[in-house]
N, C-alpha and C. Protein backbone atom coordinates (compact mmCIF):
# COMPACT_ATOMS: atom_id res chain seq x y z
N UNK A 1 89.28 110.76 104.83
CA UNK A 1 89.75 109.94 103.73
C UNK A 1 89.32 110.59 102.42
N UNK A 2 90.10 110.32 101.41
CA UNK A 2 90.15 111.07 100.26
C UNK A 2 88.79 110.52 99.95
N UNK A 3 87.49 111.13 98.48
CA UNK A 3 87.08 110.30 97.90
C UNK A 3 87.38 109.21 97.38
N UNK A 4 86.76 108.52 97.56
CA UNK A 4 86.89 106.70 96.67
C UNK A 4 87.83 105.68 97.13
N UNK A 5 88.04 106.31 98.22
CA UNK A 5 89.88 105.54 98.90
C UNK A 5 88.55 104.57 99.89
N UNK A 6 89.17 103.01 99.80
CA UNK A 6 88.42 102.25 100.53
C UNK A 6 89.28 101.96 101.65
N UNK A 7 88.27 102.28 102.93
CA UNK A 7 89.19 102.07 104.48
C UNK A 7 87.63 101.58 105.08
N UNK A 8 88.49 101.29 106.36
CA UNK A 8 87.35 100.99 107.17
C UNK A 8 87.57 101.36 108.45
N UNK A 9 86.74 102.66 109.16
CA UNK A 9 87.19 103.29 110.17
C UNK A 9 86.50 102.93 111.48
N UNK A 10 86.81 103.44 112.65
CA UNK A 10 85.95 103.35 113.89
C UNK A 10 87.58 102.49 114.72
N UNK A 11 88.46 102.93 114.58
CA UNK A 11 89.62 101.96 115.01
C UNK A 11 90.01 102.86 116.26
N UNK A 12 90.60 102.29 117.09
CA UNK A 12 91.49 102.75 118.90
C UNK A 12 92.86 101.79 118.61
N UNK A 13 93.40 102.58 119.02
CA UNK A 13 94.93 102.29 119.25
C UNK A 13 95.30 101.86 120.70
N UNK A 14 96.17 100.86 120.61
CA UNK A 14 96.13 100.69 122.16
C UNK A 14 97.95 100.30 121.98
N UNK A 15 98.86 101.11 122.62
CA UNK A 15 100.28 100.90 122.63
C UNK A 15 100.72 100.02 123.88
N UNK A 16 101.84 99.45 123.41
CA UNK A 16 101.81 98.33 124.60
C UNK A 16 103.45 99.24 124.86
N UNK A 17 103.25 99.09 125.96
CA UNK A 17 104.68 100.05 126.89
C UNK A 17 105.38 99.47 126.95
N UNK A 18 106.33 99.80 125.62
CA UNK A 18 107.81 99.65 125.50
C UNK A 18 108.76 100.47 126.31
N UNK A 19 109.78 100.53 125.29
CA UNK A 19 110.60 99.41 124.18
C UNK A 19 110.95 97.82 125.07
N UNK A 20 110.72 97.04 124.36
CA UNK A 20 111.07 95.89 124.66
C UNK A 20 112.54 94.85 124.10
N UNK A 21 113.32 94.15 124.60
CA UNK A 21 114.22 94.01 124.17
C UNK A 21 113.92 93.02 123.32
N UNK A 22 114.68 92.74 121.75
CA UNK A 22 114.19 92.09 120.25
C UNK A 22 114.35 90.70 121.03
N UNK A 23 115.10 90.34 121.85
CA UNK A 23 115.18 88.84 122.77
C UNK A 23 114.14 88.69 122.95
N UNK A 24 113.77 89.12 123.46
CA UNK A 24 112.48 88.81 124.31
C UNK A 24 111.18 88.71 123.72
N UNK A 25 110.70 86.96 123.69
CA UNK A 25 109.85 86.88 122.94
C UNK A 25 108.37 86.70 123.55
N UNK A 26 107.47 86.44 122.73
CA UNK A 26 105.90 86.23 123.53
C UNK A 26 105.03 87.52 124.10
N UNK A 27 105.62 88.64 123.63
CA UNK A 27 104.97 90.07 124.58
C UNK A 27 103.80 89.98 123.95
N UNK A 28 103.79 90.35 122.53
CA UNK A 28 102.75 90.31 121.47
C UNK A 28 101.52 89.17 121.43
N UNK A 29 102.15 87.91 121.20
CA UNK A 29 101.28 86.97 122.07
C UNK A 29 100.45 86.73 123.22
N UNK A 30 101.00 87.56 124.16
CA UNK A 30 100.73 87.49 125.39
C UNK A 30 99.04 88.20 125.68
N UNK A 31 99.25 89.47 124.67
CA UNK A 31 98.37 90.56 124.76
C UNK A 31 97.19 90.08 123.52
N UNK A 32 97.26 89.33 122.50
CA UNK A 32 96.49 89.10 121.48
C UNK A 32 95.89 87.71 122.07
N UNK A 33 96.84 86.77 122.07
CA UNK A 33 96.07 85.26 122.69
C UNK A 33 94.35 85.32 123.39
N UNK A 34 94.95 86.06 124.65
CA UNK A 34 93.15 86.51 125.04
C UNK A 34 92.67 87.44 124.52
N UNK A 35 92.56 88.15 123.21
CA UNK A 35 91.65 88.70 122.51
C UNK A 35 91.38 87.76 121.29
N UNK A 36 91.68 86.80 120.83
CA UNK A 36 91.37 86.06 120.15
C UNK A 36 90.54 84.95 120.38
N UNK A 37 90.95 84.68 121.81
CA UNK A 37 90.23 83.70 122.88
C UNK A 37 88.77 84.05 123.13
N UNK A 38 88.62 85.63 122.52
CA UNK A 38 87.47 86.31 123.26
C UNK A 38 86.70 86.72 121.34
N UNK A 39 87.63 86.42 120.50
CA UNK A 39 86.47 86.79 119.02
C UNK A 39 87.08 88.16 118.61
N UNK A 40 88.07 88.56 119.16
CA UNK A 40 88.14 90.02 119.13
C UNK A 40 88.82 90.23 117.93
N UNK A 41 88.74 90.90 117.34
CA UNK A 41 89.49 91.28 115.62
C UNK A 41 90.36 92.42 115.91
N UNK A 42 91.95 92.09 115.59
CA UNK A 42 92.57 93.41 115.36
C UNK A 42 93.24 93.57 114.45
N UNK A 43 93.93 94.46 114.53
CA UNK A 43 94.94 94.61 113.79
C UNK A 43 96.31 95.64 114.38
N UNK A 44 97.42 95.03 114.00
CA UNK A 44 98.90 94.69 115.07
C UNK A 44 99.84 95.95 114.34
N UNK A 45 100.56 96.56 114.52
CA UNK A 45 101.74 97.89 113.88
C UNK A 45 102.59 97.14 114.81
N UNK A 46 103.81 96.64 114.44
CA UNK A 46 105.10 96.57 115.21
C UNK A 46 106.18 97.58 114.62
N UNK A 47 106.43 98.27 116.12
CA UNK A 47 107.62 99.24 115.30
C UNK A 47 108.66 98.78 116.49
N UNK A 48 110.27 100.07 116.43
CA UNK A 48 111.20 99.47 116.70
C UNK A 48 111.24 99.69 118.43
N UNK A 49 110.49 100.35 118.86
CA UNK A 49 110.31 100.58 120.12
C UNK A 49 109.33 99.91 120.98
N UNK A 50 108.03 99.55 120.19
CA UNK A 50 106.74 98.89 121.07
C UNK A 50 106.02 98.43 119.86
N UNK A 51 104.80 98.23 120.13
CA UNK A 51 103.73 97.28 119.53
C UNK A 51 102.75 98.54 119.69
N UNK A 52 101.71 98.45 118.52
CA UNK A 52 100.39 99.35 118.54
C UNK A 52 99.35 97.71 118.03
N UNK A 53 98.00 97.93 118.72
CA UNK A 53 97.43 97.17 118.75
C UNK A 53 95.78 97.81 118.33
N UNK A 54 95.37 97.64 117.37
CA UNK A 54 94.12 98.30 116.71
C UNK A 54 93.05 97.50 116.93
N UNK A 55 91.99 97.87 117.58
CA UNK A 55 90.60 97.54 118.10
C UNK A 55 89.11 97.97 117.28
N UNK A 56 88.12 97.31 117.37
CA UNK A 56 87.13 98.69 116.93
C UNK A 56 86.69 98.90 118.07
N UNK A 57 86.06 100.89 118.07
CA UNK A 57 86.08 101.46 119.62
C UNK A 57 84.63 100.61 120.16
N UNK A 58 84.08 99.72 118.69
CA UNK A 58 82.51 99.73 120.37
C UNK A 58 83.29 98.26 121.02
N UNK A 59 84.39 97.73 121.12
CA UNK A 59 84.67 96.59 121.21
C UNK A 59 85.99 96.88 122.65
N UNK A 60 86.15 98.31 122.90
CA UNK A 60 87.16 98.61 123.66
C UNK A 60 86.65 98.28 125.32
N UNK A 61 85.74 98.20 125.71
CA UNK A 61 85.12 97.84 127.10
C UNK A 61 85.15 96.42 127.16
N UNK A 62 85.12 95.95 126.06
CA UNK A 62 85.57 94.14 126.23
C UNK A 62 86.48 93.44 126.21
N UNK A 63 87.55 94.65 125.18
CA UNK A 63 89.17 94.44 125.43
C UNK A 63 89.41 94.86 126.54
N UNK A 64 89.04 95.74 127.09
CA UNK A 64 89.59 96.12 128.47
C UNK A 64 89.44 94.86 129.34
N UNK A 65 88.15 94.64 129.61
CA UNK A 65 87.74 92.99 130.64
C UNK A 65 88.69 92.23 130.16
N UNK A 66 88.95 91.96 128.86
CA UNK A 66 89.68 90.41 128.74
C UNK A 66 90.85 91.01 129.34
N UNK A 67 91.62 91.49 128.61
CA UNK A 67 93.30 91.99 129.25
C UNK A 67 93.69 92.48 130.43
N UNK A 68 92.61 92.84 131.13
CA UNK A 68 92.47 92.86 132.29
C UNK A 68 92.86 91.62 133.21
N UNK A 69 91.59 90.82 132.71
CA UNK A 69 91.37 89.46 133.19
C UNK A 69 92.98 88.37 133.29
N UNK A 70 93.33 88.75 131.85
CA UNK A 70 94.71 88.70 131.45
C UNK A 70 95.84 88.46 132.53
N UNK A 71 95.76 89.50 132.45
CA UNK A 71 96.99 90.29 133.79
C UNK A 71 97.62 91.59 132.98
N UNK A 72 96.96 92.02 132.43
CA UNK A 72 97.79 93.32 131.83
C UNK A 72 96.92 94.32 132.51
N UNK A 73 97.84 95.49 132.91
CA UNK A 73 97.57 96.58 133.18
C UNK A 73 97.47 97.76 132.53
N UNK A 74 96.45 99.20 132.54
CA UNK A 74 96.34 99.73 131.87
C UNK A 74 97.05 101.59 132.46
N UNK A 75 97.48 102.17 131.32
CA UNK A 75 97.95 103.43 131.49
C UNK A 75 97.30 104.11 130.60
N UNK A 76 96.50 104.83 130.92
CA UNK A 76 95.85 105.91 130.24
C UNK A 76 96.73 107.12 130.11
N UNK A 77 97.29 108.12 128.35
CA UNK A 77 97.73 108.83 128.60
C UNK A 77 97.32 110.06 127.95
């Protein structure tokens, strides 16, 4: 980051495996509900193909358990 530019880093990306059809509602919900349920802070990118879902990384072993717990499955790529 440039000097003096205020950010706040330590963020993981987590893409949810699209594309999904614009009908089809609740995906986004589906995947945030139990991280919210759990305290978890993110922050959401919707683009026209999928969803990006921003974590902080020391918080990624607990997103994993919840969404797990969830029913979502994971693809490492």
């Amino acid at each position: 980051m440039p000097e003096g530019v205020r950010a706040e880093s330590g963020f993981i990306a987590l893409k949810l495996h699209g594309p999904f059809p614009f009908s089809l509602t609740g995906v986004l919900t589906s995947f945030l509900n139990p991280l919210a349920e759990n305290k978890i802070a993110i922050f959401a990118v919707s683009t026209f193909d999928t969803d990006y879902v921003l974590v902080k990384s020391e918080n990624l072993e607990k997103v994993r358990n919840v969404l797990h717990t969830a029913g979502h499955t994971e693809r490492i790529l």
